[in-house]
PDB file of N, CA and C in Angstrom:
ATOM      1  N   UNK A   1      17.855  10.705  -9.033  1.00  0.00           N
ATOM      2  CA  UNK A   1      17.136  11.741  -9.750  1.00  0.00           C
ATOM      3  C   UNK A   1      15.652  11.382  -9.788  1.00  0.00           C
ATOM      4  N   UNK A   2      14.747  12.374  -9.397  1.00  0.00           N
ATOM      5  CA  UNK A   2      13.516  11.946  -9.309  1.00  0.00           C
ATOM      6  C   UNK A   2      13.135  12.075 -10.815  1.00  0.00           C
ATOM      7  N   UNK A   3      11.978  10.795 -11.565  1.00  0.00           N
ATOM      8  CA  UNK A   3      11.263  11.181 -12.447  1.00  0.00           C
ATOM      9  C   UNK A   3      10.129  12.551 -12.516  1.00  0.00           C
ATOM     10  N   UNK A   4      10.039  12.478 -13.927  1.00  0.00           N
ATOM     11  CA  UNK A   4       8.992  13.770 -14.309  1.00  0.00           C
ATOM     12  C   UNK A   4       7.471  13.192 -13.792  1.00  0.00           C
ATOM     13  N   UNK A   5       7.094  13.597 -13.166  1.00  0.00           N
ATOM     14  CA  UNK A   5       5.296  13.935 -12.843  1.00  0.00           C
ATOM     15  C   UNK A   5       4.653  14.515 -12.771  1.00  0.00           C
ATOM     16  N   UNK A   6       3.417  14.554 -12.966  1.00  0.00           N
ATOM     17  CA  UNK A   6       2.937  15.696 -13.315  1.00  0.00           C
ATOM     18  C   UNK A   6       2.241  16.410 -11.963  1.00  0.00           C
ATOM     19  N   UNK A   7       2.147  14.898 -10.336  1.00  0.00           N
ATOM     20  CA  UNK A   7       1.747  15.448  -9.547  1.00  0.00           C
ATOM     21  C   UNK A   7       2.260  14.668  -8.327  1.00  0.00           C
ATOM     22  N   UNK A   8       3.167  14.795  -7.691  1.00  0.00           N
ATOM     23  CA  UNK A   8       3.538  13.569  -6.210  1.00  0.00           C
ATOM     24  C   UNK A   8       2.531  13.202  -5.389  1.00  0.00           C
ATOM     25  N   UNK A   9       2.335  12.154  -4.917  1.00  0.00           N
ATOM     26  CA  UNK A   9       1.476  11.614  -4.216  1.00  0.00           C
ATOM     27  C   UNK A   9       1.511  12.047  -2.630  1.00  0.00           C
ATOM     28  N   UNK A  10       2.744  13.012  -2.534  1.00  0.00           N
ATOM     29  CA  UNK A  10       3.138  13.225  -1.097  1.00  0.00           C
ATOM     30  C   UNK A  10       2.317  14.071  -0.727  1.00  0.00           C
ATOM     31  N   UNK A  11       1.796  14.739  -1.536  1.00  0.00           N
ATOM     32  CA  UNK A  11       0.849  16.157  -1.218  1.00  0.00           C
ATOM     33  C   UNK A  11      -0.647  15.607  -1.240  1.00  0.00           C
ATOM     34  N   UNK A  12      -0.632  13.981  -1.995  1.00  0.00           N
ATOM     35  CA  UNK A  12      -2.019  13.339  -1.713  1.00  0.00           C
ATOM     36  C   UNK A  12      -1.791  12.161  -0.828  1.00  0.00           C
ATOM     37  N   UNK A  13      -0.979  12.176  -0.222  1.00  0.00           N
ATOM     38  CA  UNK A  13      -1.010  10.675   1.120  1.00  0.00           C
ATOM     39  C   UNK A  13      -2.934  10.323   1.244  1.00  0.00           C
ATOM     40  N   UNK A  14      -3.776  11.222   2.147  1.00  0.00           N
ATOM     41  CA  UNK A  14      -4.554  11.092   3.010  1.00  0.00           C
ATOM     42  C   UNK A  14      -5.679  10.402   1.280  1.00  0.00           C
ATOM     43  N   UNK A  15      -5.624  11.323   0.498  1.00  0.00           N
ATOM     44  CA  UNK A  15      -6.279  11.162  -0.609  1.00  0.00           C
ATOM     45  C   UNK A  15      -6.227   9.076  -1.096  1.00  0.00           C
ATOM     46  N   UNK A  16      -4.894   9.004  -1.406  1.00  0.00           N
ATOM     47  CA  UNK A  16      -4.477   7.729  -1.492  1.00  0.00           C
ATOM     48  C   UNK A  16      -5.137   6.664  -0.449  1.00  0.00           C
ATOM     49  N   UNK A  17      -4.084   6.976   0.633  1.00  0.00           N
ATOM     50  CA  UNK A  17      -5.219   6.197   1.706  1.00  0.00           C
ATOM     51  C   UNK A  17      -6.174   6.079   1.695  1.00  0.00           C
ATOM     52  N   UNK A  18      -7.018   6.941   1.775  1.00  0.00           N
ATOM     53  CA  UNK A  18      -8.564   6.574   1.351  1.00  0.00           C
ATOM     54  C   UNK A  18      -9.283   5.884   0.454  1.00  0.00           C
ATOM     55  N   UNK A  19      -8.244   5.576  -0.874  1.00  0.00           N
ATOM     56  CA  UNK A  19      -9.058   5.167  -1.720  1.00  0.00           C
ATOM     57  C   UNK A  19      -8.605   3.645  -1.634  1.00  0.00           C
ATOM     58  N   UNK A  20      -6.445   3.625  -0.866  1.00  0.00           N
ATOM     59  CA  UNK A  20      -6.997   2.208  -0.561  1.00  0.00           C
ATOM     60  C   UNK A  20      -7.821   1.558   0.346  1.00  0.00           C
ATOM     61  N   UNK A  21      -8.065   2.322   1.390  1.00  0.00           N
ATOM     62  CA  UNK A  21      -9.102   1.527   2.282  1.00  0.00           C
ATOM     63  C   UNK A  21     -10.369   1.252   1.634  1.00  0.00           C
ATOM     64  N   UNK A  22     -10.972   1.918   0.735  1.00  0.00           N
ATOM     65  CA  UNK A  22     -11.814   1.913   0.061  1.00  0.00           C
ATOM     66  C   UNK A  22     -12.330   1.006  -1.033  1.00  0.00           C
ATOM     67  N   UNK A  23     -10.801   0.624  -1.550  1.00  0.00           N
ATOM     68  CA  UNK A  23     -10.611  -0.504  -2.488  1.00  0.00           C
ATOM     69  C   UNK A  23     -10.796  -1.707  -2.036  1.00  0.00           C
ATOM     70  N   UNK A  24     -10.241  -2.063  -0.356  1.00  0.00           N
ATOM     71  CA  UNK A  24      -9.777  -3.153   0.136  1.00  0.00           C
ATOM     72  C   UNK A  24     -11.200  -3.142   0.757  1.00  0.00           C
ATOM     73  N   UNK A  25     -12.079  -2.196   1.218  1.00  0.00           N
ATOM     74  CA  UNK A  25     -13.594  -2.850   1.497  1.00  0.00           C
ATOM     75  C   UNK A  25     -14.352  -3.947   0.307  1.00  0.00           C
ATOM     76  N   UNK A  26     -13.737  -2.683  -0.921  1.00  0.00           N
ATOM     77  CA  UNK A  26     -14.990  -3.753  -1.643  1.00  0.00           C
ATOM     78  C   UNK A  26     -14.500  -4.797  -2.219  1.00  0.00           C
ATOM     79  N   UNK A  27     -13.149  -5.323  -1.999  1.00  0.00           N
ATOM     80  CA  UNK A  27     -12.545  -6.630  -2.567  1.00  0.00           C
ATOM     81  C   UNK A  27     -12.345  -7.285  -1.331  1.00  0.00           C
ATOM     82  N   UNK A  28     -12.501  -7.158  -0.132  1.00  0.00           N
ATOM     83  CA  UNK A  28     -12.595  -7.286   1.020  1.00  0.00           C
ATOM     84  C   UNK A  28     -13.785  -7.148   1.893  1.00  0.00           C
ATOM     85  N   UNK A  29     -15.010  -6.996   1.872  1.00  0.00           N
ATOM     86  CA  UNK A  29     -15.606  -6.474   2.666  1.00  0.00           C
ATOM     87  C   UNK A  29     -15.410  -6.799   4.220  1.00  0.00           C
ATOM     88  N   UNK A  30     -14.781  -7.843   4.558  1.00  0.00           N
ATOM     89  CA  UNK A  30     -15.061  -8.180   5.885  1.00  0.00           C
ATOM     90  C   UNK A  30     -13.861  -8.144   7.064  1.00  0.00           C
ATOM     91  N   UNK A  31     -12.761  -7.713   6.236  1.00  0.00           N
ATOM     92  CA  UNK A  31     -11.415  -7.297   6.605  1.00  0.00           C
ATOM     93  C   UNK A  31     -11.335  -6.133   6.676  1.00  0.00           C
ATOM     94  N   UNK A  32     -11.231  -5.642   8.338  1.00  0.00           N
ATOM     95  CA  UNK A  32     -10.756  -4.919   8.527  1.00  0.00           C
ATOM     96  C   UNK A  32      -9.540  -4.054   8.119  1.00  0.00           C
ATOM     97  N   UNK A  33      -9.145  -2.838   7.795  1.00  0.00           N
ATOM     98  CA  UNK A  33      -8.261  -2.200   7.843  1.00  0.00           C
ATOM     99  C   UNK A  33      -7.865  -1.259   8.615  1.00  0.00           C
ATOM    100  N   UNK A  34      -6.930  -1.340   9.676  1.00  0.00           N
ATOM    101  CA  UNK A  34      -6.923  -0.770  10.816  1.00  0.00           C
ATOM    102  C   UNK A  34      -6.059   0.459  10.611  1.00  0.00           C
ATOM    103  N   UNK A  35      -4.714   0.596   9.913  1.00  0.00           N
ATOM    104  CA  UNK A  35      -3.994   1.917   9.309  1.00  0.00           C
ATOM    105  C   UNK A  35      -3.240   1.606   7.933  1.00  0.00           C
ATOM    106  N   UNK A  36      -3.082   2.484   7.404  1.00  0.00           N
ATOM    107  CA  UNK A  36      -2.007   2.805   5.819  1.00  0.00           C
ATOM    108  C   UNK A  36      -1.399   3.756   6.127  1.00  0.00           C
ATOM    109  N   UNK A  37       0.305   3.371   5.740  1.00  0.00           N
ATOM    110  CA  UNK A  37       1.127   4.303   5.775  1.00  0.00           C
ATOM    111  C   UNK A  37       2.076   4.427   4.962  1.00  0.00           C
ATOM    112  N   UNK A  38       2.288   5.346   4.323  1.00  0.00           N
ATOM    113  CA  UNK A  38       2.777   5.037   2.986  1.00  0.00           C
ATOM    114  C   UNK A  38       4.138   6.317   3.247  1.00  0.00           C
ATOM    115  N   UNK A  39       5.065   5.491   2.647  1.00  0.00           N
ATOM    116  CA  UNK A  39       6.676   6.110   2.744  1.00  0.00           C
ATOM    117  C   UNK A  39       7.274   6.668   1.435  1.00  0.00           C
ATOM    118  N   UNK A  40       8.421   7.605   1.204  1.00  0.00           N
ATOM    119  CA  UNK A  40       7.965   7.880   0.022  1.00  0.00           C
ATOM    120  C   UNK A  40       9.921   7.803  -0.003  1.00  0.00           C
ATOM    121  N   UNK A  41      10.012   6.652  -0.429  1.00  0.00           N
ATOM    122  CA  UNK A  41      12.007   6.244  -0.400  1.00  0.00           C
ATOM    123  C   UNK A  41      12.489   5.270  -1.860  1.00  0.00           C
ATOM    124  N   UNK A  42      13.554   5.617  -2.077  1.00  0.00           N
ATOM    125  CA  UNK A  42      14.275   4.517  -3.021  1.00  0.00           C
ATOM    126  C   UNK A  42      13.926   3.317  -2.739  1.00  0.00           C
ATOM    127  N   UNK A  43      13.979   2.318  -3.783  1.00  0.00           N
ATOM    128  CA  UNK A  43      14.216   0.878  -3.676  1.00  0.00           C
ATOM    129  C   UNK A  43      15.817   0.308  -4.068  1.00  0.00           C
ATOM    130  N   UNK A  44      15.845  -0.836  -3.870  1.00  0.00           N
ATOM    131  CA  UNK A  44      16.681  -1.211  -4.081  1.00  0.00           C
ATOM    132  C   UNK A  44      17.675  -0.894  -5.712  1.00  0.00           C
ATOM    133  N   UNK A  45      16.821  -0.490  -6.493  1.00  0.00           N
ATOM    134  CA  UNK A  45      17.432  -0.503  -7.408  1.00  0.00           C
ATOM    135  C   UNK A  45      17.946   1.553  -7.472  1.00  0.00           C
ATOM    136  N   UNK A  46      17.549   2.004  -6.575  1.00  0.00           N
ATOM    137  CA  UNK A  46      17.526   3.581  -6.530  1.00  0.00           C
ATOM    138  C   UNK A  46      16.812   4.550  -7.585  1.00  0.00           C
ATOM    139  N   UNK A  47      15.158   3.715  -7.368  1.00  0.00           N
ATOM    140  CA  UNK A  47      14.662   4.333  -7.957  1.00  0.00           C
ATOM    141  C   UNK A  47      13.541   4.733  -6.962  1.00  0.00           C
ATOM    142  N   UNK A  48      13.311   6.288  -6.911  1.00  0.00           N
ATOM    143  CA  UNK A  48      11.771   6.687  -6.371  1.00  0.00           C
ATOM    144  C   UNK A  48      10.808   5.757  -5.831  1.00  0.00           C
ATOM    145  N   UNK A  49      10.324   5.241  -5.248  1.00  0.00           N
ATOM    146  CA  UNK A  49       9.173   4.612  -5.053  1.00  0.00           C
ATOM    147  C   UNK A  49       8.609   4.771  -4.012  1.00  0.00           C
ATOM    148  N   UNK A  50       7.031   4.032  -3.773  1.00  0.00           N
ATOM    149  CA  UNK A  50       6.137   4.376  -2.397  1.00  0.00           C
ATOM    150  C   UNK A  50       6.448   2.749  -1.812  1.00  0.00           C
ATOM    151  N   UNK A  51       6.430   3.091  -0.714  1.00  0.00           N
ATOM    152  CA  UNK A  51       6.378   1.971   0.143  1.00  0.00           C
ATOM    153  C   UNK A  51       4.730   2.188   0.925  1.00  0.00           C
ATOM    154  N   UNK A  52       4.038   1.181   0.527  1.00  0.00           N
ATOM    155  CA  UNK A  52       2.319   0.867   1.745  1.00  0.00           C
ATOM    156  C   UNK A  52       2.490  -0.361   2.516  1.00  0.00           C
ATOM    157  N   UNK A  53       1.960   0.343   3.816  1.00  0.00           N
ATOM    158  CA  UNK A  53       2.518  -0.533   4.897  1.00  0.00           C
ATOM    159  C   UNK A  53       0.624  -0.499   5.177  1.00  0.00           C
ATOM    160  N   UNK A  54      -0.192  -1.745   5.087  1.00  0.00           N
ATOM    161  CA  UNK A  54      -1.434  -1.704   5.391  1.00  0.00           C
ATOM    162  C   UNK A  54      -1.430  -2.548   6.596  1.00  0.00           C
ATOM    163  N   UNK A  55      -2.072  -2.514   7.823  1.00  0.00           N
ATOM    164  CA  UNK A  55      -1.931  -3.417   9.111  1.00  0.00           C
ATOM    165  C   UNK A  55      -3.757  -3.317   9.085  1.00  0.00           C
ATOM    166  N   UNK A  56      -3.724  -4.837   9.184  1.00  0.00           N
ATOM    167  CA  UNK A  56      -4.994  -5.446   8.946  1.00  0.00           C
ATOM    168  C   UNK A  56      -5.384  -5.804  10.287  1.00  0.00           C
ATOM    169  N   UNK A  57      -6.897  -6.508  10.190  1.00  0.00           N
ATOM    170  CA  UNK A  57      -7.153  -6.557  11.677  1.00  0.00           C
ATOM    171  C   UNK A  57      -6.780  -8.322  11.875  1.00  0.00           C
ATOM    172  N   UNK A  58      -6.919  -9.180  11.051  1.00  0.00           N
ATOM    173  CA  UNK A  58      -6.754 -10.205  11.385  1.00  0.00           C
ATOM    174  C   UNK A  58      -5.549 -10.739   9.760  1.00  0.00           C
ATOM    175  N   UNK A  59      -5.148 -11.946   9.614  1.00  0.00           N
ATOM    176  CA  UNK A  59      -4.221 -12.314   8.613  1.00  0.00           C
ATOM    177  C   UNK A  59      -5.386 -12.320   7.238  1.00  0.00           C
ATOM    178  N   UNK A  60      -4.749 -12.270   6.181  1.00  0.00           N
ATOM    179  CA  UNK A  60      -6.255 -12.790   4.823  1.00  0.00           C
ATOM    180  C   UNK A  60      -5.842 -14.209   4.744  1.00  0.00           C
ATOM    181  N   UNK A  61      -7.158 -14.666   4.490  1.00  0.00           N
ATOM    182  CA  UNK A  61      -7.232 -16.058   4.035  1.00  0.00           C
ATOM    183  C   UNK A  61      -7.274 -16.446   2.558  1.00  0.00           C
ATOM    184  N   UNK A  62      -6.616 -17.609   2.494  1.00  0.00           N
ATOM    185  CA  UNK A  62      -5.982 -18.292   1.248  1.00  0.00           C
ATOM    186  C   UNK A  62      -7.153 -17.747  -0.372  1.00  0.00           C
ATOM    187  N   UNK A  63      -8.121 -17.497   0.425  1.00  0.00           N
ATOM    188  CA  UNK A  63      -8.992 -16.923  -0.875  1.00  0.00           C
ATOM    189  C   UNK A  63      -8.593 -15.466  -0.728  1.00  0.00           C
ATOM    190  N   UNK A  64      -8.269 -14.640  -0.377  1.00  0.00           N
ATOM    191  CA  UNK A  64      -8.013 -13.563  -0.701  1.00  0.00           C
ATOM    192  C   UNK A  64      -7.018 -13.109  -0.713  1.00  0.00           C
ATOM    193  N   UNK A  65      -5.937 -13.813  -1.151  1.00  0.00           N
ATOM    194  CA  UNK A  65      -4.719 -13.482  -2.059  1.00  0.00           C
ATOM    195  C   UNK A  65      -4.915 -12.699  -3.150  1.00  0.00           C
ATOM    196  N   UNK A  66      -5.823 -13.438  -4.111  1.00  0.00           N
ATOM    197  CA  UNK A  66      -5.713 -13.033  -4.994  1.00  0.00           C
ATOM    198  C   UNK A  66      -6.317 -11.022  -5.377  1.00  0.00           C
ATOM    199  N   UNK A  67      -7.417 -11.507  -3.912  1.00  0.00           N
ATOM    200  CA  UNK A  67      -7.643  -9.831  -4.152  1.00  0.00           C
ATOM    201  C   UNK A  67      -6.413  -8.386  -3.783  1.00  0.00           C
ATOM    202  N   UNK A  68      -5.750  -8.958  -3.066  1.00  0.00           N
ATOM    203  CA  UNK A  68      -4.519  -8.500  -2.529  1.00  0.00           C
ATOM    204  C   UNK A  68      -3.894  -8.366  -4.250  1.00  0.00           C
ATOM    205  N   UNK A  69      -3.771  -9.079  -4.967  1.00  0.00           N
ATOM    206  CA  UNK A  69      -2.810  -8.725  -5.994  1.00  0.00           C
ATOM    207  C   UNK A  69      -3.730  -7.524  -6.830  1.00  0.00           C
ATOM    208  N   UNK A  70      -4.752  -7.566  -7.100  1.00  0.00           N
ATOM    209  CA  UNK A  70      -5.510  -6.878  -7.451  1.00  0.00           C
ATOM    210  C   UNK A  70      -5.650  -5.474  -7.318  1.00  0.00           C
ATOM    211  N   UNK A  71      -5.664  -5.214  -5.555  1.00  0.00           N
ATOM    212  CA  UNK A  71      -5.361  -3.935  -5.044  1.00  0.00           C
ATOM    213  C   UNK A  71      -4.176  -3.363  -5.634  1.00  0.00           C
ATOM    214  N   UNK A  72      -3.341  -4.442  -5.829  1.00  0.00           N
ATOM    215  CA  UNK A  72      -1.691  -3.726  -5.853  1.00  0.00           C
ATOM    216  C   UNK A  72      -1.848  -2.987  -7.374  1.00  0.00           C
ATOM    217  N   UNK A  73      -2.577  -3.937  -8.224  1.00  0.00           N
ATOM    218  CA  UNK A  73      -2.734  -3.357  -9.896  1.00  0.00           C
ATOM    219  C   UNK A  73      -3.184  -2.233  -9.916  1.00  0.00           C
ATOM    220  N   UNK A  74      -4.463  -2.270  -8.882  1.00  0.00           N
ATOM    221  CA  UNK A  74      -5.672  -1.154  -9.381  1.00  0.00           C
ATOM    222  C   UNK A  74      -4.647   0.153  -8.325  1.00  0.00           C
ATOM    223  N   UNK A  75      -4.088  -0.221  -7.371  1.00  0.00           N
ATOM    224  CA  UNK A  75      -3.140   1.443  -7.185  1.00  0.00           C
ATOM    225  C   UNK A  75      -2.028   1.672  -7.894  1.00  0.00           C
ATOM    226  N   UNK A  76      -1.594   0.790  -8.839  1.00  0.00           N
ATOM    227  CA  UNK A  76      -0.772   1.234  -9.867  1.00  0.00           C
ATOM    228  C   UNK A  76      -1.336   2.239 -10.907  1.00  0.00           C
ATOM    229  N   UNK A  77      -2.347   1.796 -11.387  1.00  0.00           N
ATOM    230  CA  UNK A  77      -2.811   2.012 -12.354  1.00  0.00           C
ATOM    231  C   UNK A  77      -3.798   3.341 -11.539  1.00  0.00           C
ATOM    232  N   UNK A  78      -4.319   3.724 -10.561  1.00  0.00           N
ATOM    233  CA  UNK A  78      -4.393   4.863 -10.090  1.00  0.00           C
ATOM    234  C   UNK A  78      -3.302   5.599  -9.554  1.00  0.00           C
ATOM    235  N   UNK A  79      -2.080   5.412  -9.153  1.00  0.00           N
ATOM    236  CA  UNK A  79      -1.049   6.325  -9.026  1.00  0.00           C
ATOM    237  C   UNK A  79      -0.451   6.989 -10.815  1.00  0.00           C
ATOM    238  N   UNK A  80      -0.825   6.696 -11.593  1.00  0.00           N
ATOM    239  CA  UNK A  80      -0.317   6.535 -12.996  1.00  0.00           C
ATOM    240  C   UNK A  80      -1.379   7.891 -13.396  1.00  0.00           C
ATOM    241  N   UNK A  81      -2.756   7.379 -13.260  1.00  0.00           N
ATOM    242  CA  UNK A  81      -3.737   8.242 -13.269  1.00  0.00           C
ATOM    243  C   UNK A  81      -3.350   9.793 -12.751  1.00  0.00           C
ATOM    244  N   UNK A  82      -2.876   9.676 -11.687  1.00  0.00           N
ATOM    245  CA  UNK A  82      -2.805  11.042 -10.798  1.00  0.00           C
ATOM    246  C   UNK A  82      -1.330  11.487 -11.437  1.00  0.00           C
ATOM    247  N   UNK A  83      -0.988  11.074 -12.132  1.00  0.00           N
ATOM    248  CA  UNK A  83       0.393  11.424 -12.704  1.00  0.00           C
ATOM    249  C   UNK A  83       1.762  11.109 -12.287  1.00  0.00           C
ATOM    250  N   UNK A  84       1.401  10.203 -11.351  1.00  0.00           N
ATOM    251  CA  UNK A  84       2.856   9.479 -10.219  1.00  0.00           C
ATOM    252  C   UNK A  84       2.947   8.289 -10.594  1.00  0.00           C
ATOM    253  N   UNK A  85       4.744   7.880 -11.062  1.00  0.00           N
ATOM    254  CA  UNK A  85       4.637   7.222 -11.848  1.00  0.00           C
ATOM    255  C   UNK A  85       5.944   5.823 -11.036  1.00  0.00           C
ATOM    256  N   UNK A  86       5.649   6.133  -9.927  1.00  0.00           N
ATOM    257  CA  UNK A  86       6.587   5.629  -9.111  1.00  0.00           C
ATOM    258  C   UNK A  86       5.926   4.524  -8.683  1.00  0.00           C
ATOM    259  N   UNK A  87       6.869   3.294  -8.281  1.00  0.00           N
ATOM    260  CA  UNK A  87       6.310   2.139  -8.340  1.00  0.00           C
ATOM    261  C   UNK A  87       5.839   1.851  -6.741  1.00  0.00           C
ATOM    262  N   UNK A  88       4.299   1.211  -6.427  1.00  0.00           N
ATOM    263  CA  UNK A  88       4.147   0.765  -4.748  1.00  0.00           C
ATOM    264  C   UNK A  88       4.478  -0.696  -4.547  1.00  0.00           C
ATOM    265  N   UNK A  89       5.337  -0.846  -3.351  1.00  0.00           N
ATOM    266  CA  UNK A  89       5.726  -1.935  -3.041  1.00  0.00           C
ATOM    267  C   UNK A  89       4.655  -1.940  -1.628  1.00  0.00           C
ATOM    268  N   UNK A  90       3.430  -3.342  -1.299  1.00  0.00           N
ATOM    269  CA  UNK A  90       3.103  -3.294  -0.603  1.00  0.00           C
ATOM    270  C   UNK A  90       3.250  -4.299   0.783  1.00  0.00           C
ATOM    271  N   UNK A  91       2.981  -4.053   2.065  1.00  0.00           N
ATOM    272  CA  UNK A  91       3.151  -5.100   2.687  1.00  0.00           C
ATOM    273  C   UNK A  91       1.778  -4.682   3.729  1.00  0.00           C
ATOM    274  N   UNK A  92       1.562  -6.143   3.838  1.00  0.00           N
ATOM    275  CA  UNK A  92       0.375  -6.251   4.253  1.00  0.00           C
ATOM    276  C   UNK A  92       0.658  -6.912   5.664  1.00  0.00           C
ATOM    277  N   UNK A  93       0.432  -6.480   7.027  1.00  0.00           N
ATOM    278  CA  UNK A  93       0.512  -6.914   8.563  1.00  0.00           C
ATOM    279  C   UNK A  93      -0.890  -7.020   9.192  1.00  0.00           C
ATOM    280  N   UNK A  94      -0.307  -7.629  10.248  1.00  0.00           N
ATOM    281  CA  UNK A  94      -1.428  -7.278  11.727  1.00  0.00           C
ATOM    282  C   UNK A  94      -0.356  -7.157  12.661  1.00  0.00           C
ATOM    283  N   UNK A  95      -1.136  -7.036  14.338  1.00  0.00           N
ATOM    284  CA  UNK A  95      -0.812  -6.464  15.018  1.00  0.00           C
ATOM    285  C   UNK A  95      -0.118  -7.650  15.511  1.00  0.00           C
ATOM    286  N   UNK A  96      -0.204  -8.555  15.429  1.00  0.00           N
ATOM    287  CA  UNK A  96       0.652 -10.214  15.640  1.00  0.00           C
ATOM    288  C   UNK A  96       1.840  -9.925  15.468  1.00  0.00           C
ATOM    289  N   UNK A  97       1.366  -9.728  13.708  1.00  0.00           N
ATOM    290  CA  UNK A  97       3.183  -9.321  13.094  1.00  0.00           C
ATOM    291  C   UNK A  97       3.885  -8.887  13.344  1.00  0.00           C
ATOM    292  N   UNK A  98       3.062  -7.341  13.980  1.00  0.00           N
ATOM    293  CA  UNK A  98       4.290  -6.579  14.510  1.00  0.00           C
ATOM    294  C   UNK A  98       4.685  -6.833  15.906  1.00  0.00           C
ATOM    295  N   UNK A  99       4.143  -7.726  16.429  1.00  0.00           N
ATOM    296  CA  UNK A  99       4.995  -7.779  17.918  1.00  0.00           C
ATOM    297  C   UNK A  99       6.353  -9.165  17.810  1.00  0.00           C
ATOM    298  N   UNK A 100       5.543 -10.149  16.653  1.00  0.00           N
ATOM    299  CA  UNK A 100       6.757 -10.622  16.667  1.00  0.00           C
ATOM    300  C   UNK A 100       7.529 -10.265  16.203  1.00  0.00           C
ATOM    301  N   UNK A 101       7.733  -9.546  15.164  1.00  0.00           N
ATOM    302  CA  UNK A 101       8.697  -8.108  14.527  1.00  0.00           C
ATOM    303  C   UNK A 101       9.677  -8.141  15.544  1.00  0.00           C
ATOM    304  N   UNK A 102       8.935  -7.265  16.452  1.00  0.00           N
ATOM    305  CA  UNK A 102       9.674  -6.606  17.595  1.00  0.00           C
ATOM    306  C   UNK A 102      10.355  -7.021  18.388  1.00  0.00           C
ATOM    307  N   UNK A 103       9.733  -8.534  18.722  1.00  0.00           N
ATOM    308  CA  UNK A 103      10.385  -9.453  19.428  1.00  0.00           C
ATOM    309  C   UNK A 103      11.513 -10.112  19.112  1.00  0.00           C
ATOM    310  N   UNK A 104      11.696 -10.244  17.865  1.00  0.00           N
ATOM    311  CA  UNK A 104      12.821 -10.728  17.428  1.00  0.00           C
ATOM    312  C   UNK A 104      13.769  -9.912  16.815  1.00  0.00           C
ATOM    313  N   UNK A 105      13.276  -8.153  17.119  1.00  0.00           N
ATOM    314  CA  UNK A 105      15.042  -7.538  16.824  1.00  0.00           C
ATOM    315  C   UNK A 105      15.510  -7.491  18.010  1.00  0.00           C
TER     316      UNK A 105
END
């Protein structure tokens, strides 16, 4: 059963995206962000949620972990804003990742 909102994020994907790329410049400036794609499926527990799939240009370094957790707060707390109240689970790649991904299914 989907929760009450007052607005889905599905009808703002491009909106979203933008503001994380936007976010991840200025807690990031020097990291690239190459695409965001955001899924809109159950979790494990079968509840609503967004899945963000961000593919970076290179891996982040040990200092910017912490901005990574940061992003994850500040789009909580802007999906909440917009009235979507569904939780983002994020994962953060490069193009490395995904070939060994691939390579090993």
């Amino acid at each position: 059963m989907m929760p009450r909102v007052a607005k889905q994020i599905s009808a703002e994907h491009d909106s979203a995206k933008e503001w994380l790329v936007r976010r991840m410049n200025e807690f990031i400036p020097d990291l690239k962000v190459l695409k965001v794609e955001i899924e809109e499926k159950e979790d494990s527990d079968g509840q609503p949620s967004l899945f963000v799939h961000v593919l970076l240009a290179r891996h982040m370094k040990p200092a910017e972990i912490a901005a990574r957790m940061s992003l994850r707060a500040d789009f909580r707390m802007w999906l909440l804003l917009q009235g979507d109240d569904r939780f983002p689970y994020f994962e953060f790649v490069t193009k490395s990742d995904l070939r060994e991904r691939n390579q090993s299914n």
